[in-house]
PDB file of N, CA and C in Angstrom:
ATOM      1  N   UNK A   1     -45.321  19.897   7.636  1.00  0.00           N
ATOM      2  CA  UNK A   1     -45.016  18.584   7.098  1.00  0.00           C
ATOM      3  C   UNK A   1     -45.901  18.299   5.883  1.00  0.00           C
ATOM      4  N   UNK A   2     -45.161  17.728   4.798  1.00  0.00           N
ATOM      5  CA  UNK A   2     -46.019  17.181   3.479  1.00  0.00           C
ATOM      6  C   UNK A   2     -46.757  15.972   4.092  1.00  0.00           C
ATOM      7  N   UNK A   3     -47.915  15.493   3.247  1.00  0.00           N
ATOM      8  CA  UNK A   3     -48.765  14.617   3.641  1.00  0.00           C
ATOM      9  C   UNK A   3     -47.482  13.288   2.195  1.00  0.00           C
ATOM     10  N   UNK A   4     -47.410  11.967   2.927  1.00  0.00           N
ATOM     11  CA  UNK A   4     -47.381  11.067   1.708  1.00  0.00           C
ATOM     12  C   UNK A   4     -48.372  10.106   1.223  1.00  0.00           C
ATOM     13  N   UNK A   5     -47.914  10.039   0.302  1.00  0.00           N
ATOM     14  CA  UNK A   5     -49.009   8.829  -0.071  1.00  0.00           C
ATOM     15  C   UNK A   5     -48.382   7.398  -1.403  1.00  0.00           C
ATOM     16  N   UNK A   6     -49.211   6.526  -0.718  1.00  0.00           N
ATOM     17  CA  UNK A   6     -48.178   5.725  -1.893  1.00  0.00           C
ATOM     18  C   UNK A   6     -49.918   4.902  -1.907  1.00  0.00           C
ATOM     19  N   UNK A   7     -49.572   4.065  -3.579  1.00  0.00           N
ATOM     20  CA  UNK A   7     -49.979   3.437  -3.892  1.00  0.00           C
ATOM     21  C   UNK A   7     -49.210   2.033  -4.166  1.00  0.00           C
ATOM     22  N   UNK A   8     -49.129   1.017  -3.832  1.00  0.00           N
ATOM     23  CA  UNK A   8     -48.583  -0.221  -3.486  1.00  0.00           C
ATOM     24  C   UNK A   8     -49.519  -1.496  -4.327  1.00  0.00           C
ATOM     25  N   UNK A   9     -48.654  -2.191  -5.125  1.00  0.00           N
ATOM     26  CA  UNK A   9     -48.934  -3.103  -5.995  1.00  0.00           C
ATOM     27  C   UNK A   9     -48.450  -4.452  -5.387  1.00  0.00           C
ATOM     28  N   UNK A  10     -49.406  -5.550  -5.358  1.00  0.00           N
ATOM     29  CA  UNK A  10     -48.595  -7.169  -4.674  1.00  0.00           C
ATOM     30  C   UNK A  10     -49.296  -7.521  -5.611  1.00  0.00           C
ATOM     31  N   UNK A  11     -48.565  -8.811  -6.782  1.00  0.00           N
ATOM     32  CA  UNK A  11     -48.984 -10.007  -7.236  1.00  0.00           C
ATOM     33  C   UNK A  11     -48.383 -10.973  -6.646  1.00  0.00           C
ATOM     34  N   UNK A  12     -49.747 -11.894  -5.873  1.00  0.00           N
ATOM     35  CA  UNK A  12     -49.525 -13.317  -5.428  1.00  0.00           C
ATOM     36  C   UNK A  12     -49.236 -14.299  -6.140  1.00  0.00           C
ATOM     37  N   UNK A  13     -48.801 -15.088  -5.393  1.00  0.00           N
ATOM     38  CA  UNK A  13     -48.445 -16.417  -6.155  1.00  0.00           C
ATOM     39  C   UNK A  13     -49.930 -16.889  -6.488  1.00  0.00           C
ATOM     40  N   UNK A  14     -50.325 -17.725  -7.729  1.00  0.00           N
ATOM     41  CA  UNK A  14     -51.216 -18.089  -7.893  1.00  0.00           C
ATOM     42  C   UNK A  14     -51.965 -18.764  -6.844  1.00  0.00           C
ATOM     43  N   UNK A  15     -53.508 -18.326  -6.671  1.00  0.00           N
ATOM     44  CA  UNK A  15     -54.112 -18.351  -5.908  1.00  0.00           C
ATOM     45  C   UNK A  15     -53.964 -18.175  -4.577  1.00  0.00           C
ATOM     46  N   UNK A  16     -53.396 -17.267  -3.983  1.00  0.00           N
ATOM     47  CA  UNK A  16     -52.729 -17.018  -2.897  1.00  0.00           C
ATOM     48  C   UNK A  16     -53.348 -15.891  -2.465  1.00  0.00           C
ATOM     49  N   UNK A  17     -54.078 -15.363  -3.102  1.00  0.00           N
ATOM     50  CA  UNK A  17     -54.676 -13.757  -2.678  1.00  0.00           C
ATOM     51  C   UNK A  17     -55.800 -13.737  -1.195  1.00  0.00           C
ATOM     52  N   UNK A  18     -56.243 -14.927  -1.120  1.00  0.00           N
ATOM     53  CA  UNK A  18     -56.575 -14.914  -0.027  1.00  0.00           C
ATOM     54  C   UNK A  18     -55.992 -15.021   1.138  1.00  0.00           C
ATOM     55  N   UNK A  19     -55.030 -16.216   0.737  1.00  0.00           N
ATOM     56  CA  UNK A  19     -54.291 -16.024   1.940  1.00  0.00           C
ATOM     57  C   UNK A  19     -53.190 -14.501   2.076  1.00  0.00           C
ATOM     58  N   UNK A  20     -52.530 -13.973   1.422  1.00  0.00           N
ATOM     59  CA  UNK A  20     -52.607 -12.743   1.840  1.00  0.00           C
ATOM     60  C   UNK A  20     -53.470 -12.137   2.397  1.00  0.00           C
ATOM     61  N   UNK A  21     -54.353 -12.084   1.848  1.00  0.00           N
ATOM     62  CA  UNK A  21     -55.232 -11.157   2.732  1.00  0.00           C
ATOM     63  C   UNK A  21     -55.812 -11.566   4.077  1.00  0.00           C
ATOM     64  N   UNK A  22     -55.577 -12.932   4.915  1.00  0.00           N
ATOM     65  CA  UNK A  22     -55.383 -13.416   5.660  1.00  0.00           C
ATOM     66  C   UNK A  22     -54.107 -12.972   6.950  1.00  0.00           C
ATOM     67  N   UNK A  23     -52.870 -12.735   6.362  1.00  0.00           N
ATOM     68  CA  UNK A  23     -51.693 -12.425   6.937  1.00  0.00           C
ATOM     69  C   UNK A  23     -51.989 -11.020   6.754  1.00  0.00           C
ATOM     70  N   UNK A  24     -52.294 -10.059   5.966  1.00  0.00           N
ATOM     71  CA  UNK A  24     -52.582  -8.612   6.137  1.00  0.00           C
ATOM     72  C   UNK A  24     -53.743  -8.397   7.724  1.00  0.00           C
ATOM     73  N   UNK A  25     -54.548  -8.700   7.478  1.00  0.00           N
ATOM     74  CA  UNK A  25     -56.027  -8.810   8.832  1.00  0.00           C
ATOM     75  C   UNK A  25     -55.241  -9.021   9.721  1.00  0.00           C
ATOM     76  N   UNK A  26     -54.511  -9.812   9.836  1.00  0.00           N
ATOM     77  CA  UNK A  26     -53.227 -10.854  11.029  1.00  0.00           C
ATOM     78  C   UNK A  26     -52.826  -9.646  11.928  1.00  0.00           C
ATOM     79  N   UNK A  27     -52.115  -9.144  10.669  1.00  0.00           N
ATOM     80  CA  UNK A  27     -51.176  -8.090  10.858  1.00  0.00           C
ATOM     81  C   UNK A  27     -51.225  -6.938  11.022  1.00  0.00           C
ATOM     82  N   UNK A  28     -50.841  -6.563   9.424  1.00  0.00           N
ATOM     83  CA  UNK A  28     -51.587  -4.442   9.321  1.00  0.00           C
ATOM     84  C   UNK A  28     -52.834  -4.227   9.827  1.00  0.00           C
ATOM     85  N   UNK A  29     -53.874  -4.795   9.729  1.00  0.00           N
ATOM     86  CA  UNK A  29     -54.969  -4.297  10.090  1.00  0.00           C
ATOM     87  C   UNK A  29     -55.119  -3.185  11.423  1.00  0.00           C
ATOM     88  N   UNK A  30     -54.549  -4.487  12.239  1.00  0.00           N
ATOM     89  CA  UNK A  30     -54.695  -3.789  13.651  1.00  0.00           C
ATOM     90  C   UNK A  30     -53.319  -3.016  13.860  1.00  0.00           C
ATOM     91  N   UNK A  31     -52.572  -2.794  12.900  1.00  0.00           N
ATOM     92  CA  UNK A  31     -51.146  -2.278  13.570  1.00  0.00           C
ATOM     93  C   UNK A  31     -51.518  -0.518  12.799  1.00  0.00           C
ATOM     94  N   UNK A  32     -52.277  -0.586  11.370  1.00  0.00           N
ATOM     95  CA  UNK A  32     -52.871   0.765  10.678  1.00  0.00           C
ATOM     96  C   UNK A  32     -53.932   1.148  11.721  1.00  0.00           C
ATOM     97  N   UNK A  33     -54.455   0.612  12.334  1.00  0.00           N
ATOM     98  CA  UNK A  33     -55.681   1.180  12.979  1.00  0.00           C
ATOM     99  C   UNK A  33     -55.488   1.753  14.157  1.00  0.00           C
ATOM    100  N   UNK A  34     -54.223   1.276  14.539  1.00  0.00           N
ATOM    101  CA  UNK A  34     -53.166   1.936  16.184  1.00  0.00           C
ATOM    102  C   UNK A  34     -52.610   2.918  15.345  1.00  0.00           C
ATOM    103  N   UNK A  35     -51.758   3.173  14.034  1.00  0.00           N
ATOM    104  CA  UNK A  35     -51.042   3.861  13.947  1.00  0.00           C
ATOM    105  C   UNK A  35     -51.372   5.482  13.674  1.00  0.00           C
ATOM    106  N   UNK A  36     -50.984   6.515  14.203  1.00  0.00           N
ATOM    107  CA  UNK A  36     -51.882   7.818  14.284  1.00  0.00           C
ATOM    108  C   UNK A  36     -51.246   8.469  12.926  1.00  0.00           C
ATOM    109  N   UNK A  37     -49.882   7.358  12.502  1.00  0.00           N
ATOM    110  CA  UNK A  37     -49.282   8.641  11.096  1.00  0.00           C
ATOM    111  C   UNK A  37     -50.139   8.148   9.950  1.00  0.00           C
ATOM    112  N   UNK A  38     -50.831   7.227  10.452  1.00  0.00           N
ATOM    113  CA  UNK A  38     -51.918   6.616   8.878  1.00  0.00           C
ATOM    114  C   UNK A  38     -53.175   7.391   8.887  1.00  0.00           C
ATOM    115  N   UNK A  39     -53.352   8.144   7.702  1.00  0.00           N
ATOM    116  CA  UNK A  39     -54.612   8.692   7.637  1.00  0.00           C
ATOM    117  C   UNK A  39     -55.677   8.760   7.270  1.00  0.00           C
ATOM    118  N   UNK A  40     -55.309   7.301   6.284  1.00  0.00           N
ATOM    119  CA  UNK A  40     -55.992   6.947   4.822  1.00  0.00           C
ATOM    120  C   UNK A  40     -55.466   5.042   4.659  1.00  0.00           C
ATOM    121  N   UNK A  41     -56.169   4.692   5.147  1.00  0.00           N
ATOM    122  CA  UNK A  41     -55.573   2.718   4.598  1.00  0.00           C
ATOM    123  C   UNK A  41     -56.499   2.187   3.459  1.00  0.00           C
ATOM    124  N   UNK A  42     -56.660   1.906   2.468  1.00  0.00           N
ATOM    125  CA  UNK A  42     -57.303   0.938   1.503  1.00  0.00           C
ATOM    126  C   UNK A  42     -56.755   0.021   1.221  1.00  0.00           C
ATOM    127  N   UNK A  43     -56.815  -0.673   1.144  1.00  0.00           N
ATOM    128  CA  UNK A  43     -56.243  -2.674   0.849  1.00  0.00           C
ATOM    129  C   UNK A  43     -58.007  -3.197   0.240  1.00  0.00           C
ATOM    130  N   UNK A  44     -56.885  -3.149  -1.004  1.00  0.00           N
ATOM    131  CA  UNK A  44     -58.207  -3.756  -2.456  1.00  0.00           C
ATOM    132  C   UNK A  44     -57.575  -4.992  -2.934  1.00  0.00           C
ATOM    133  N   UNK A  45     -58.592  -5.682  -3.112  1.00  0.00           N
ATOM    134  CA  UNK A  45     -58.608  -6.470  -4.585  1.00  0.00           C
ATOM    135  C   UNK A  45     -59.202  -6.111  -6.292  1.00  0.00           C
ATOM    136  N   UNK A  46     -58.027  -6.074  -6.885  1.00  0.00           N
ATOM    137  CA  UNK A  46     -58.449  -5.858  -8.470  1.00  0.00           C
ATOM    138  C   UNK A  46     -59.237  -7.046  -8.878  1.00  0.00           C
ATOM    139  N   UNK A  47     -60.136  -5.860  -9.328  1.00  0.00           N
ATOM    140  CA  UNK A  47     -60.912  -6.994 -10.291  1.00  0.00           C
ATOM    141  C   UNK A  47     -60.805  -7.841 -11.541  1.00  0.00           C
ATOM    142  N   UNK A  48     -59.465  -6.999 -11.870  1.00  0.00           N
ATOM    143  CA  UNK A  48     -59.289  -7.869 -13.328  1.00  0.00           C
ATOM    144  C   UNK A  48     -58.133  -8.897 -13.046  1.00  0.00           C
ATOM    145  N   UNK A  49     -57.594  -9.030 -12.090  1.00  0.00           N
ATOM    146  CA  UNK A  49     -56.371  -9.888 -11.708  1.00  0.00           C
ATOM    147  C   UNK A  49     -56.579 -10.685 -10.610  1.00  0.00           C
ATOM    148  N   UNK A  50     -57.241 -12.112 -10.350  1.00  0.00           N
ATOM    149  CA  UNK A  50     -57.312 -12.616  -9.546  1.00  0.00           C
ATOM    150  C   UNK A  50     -56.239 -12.930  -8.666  1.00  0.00           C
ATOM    151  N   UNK A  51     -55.055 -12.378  -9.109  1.00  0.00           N
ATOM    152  CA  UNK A  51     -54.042 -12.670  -8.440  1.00  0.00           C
ATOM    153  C   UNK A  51     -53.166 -11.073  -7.376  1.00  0.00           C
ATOM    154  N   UNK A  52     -53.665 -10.183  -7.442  1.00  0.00           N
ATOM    155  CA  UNK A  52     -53.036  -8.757  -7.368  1.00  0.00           C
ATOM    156  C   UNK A  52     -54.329  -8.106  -6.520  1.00  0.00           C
ATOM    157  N   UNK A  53     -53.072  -7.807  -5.634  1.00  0.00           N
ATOM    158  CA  UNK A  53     -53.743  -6.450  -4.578  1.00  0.00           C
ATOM    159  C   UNK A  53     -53.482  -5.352  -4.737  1.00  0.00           C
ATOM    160  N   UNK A  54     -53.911  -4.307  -4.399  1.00  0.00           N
ATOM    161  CA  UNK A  54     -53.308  -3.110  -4.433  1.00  0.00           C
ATOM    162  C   UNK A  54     -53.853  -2.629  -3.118  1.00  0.00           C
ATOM    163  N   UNK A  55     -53.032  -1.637  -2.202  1.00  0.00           N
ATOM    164  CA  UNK A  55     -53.115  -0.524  -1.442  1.00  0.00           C
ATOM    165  C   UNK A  55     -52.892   0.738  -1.262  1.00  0.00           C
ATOM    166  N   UNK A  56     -53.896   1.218  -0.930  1.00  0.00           N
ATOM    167  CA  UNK A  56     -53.526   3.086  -1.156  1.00  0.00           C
ATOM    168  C   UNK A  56     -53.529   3.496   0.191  1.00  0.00           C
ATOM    169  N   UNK A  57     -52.563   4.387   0.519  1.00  0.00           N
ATOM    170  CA  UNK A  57     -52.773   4.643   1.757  1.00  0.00           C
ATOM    171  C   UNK A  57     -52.114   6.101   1.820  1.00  0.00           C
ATOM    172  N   UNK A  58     -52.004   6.850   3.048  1.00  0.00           N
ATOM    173  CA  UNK A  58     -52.098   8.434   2.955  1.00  0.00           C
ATOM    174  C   UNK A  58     -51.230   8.345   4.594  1.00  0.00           C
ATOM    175  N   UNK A  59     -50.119   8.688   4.698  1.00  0.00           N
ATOM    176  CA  UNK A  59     -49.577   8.771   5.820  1.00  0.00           C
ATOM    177  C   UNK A  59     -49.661  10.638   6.388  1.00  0.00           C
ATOM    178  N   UNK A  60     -49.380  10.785   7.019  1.00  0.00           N
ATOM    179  CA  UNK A  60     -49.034  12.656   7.488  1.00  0.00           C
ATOM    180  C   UNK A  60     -47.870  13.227   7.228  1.00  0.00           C
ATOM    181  N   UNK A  61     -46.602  12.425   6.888  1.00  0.00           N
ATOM    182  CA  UNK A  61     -45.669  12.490   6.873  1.00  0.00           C
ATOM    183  C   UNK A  61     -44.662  11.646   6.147  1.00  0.00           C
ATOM    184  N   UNK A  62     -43.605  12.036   5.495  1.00  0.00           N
ATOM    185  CA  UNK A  62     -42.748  10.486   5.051  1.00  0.00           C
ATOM    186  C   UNK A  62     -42.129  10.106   6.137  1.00  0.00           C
ATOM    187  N   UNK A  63     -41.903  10.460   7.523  1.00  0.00           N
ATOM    188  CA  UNK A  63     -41.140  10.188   8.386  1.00  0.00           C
ATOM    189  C   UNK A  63     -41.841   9.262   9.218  1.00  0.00           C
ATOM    190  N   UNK A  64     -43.646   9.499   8.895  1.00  0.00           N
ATOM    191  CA  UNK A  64     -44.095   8.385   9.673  1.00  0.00           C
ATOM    192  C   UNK A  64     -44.232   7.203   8.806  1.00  0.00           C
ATOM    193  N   UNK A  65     -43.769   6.944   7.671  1.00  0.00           N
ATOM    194  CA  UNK A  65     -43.810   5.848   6.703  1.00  0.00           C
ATOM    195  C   UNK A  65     -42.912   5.015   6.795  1.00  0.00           C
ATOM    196  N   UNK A  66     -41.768   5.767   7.306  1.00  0.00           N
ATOM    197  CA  UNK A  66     -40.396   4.899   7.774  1.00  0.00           C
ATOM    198  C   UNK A  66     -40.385   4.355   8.638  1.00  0.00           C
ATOM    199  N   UNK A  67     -41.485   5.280   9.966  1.00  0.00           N
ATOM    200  CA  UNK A  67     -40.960   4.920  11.474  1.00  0.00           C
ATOM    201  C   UNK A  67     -42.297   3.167  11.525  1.00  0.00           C
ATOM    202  N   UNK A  68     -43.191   3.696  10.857  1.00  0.00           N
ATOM    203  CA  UNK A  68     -43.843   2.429  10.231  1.00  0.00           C
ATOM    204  C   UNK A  68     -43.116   1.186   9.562  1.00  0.00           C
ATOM    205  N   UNK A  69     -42.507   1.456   8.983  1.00  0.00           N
ATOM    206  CA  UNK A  69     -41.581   0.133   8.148  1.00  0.00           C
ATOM    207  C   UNK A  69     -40.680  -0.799   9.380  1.00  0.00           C
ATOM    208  N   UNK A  70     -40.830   0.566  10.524  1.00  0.00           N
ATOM    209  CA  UNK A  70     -39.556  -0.679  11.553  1.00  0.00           C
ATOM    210  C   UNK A  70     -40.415  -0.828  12.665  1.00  0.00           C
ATOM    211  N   UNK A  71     -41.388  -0.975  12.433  1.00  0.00           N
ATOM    212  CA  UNK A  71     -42.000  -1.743  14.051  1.00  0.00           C
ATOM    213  C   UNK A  71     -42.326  -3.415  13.489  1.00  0.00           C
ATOM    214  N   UNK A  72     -42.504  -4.053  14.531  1.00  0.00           N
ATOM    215  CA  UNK A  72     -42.587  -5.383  14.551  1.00  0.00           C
ATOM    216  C   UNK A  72     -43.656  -6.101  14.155  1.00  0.00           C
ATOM    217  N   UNK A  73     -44.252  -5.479  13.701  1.00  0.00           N
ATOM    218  CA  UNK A  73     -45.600  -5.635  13.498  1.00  0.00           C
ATOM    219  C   UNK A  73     -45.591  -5.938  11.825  1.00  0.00           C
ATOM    220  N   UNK A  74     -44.872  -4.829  11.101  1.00  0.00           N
ATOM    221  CA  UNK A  74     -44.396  -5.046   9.700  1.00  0.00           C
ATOM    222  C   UNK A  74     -43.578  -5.618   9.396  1.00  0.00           C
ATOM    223  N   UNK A  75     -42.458  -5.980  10.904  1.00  0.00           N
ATOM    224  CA  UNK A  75     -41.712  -7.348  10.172  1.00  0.00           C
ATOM    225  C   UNK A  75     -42.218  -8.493  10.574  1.00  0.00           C
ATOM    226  N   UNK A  76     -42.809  -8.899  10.969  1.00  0.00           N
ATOM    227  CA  UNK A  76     -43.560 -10.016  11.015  1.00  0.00           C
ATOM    228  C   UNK A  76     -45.025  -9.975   9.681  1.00  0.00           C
ATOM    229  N   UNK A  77     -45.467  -9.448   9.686  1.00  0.00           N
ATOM    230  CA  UNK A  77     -46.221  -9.056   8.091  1.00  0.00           C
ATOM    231  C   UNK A  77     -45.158  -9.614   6.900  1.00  0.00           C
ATOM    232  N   UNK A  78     -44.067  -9.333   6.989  1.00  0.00           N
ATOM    233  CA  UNK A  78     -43.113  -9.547   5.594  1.00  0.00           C
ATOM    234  C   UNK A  78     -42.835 -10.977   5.553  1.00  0.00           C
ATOM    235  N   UNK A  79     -42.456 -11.258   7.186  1.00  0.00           N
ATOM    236  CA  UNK A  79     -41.816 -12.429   7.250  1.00  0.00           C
ATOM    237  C   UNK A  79     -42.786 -13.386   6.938  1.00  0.00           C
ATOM    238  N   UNK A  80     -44.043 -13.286   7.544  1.00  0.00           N
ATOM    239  CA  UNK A  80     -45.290 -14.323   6.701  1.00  0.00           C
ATOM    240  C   UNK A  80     -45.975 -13.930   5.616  1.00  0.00           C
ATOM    241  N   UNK A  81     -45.943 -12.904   4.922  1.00  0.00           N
ATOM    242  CA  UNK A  81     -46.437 -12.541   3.189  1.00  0.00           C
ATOM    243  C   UNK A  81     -45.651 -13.140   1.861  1.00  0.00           C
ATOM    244  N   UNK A  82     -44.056 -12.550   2.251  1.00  0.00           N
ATOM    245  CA  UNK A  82     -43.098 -13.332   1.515  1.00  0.00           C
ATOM    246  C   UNK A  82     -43.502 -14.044   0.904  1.00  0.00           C
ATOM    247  N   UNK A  83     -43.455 -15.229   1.402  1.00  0.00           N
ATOM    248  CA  UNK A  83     -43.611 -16.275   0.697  1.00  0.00           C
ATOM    249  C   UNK A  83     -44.908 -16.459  -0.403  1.00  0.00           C
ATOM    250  N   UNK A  84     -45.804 -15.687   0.083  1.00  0.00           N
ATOM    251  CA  UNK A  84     -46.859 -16.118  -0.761  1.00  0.00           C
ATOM    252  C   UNK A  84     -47.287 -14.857  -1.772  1.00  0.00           C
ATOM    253  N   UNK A  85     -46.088 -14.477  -2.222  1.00  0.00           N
ATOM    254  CA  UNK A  85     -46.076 -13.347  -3.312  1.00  0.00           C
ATOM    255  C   UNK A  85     -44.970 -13.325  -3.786  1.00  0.00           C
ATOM    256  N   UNK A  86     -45.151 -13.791  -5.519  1.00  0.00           N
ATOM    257  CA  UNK A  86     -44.405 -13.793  -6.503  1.00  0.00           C
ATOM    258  C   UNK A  86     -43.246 -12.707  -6.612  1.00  0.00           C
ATOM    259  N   UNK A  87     -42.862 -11.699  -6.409  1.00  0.00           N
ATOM    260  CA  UNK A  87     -41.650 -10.730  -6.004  1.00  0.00           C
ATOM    261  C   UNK A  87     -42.470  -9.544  -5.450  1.00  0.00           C
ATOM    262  N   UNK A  88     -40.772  -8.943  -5.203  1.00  0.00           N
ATOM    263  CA  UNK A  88     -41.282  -7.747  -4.619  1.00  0.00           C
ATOM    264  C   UNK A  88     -42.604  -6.588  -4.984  1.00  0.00           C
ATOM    265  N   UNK A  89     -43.139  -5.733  -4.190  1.00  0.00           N
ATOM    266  CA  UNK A  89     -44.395  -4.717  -4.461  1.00  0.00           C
ATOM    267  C   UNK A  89     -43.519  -3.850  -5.437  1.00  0.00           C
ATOM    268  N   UNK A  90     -44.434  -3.453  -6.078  1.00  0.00           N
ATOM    269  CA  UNK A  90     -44.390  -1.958  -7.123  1.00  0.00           C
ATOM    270  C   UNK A  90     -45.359  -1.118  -5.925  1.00  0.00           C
ATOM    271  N   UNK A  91     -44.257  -0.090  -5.782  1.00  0.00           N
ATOM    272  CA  UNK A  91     -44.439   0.841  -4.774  1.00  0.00           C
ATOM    273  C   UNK A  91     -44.272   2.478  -5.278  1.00  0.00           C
ATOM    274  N   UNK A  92     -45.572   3.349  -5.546  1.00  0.00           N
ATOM    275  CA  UNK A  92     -45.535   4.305  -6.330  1.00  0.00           C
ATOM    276  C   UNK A  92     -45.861   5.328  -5.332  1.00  0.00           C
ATOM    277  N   UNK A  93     -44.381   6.633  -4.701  1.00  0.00           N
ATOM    278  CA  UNK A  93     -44.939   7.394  -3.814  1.00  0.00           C
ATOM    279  C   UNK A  93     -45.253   8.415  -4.634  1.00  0.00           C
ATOM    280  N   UNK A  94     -46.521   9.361  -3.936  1.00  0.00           N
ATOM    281  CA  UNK A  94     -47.429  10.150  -4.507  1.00  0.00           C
ATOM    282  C   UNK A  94     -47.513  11.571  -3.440  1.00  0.00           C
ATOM    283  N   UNK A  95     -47.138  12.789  -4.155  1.00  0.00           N
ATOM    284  CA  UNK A  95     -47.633  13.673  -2.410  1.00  0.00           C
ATOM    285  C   UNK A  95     -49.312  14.482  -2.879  1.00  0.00           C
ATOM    286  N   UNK A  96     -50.135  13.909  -2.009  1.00  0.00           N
ATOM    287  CA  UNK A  96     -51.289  14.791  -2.218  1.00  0.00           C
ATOM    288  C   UNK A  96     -51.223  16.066  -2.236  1.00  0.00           C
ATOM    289  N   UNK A  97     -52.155  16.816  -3.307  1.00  0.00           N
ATOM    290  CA  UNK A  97     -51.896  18.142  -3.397  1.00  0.00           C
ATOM    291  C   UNK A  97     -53.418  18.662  -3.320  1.00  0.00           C
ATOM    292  N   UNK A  98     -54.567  17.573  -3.081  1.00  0.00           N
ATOM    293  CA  UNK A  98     -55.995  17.902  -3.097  1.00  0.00           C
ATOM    294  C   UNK A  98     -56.579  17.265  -2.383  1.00  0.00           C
ATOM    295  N   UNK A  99     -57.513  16.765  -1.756  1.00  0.00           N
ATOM    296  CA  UNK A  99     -58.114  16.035  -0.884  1.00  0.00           C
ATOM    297  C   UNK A  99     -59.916  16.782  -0.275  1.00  0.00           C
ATOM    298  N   UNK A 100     -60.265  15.644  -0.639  1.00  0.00           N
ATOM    299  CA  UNK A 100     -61.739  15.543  -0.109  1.00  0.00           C
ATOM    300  C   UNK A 100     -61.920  15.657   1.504  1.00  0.00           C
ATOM    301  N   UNK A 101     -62.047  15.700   2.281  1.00  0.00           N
ATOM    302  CA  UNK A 101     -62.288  15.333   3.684  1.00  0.00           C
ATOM    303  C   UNK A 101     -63.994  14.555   3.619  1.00  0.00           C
ATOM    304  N   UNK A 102     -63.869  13.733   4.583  1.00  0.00           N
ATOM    305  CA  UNK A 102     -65.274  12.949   4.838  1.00  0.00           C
ATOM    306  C   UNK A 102     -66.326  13.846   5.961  1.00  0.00           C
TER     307      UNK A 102
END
């Protein structure tokens, strides 16, 4: 199996970045930290955009990226983020071809 990886772009609605990141903790936090196809989670704030998150993350598989997109856990994440982000993510998939180990 290829490893995936995406890098994921959210601009909030003005001043809203906290509260995203409020409904992320809610949510993904504990649902990435159960999930065994995640191998890699980062959820940043840019520094030059008080308004924009970005996440990098490293799954094992694209099949566990999907089977991720349909648990309940991520629709309830959408259903309370929505709103407090100006449109949809810029979502850039990436397949690692190098990697550090810790």
């Amino acid at each position: 199996m290829t490893q995936l990886a995406l890098i994921i772009r959210h601009q909030t609605r003005p001043g809203m970045r906290d509260d995203v990141r409020t409904v992320w903790e809610a949510h993904m936090a504990p649902a990435v930290d159960a999930n065994p196809g995640h191998l890699a989670y980062f959820f940043c704030f840019d520094d030059t955009d008080p308004d924009s998150i970005s996440a990098f993350q490293v799954y094992d598989s694209t099949e566990s990226s999907q089977r991720f997109l349909e648990t309940d856990a991520y629709a309830d994440y959408l259903r309370d983020v929505e709103p407090l982000l100006s449109g949809p993510p810029q979502v850039t998939p990436l397949t690692p071809v190098w990697t550090k180990q810790a």
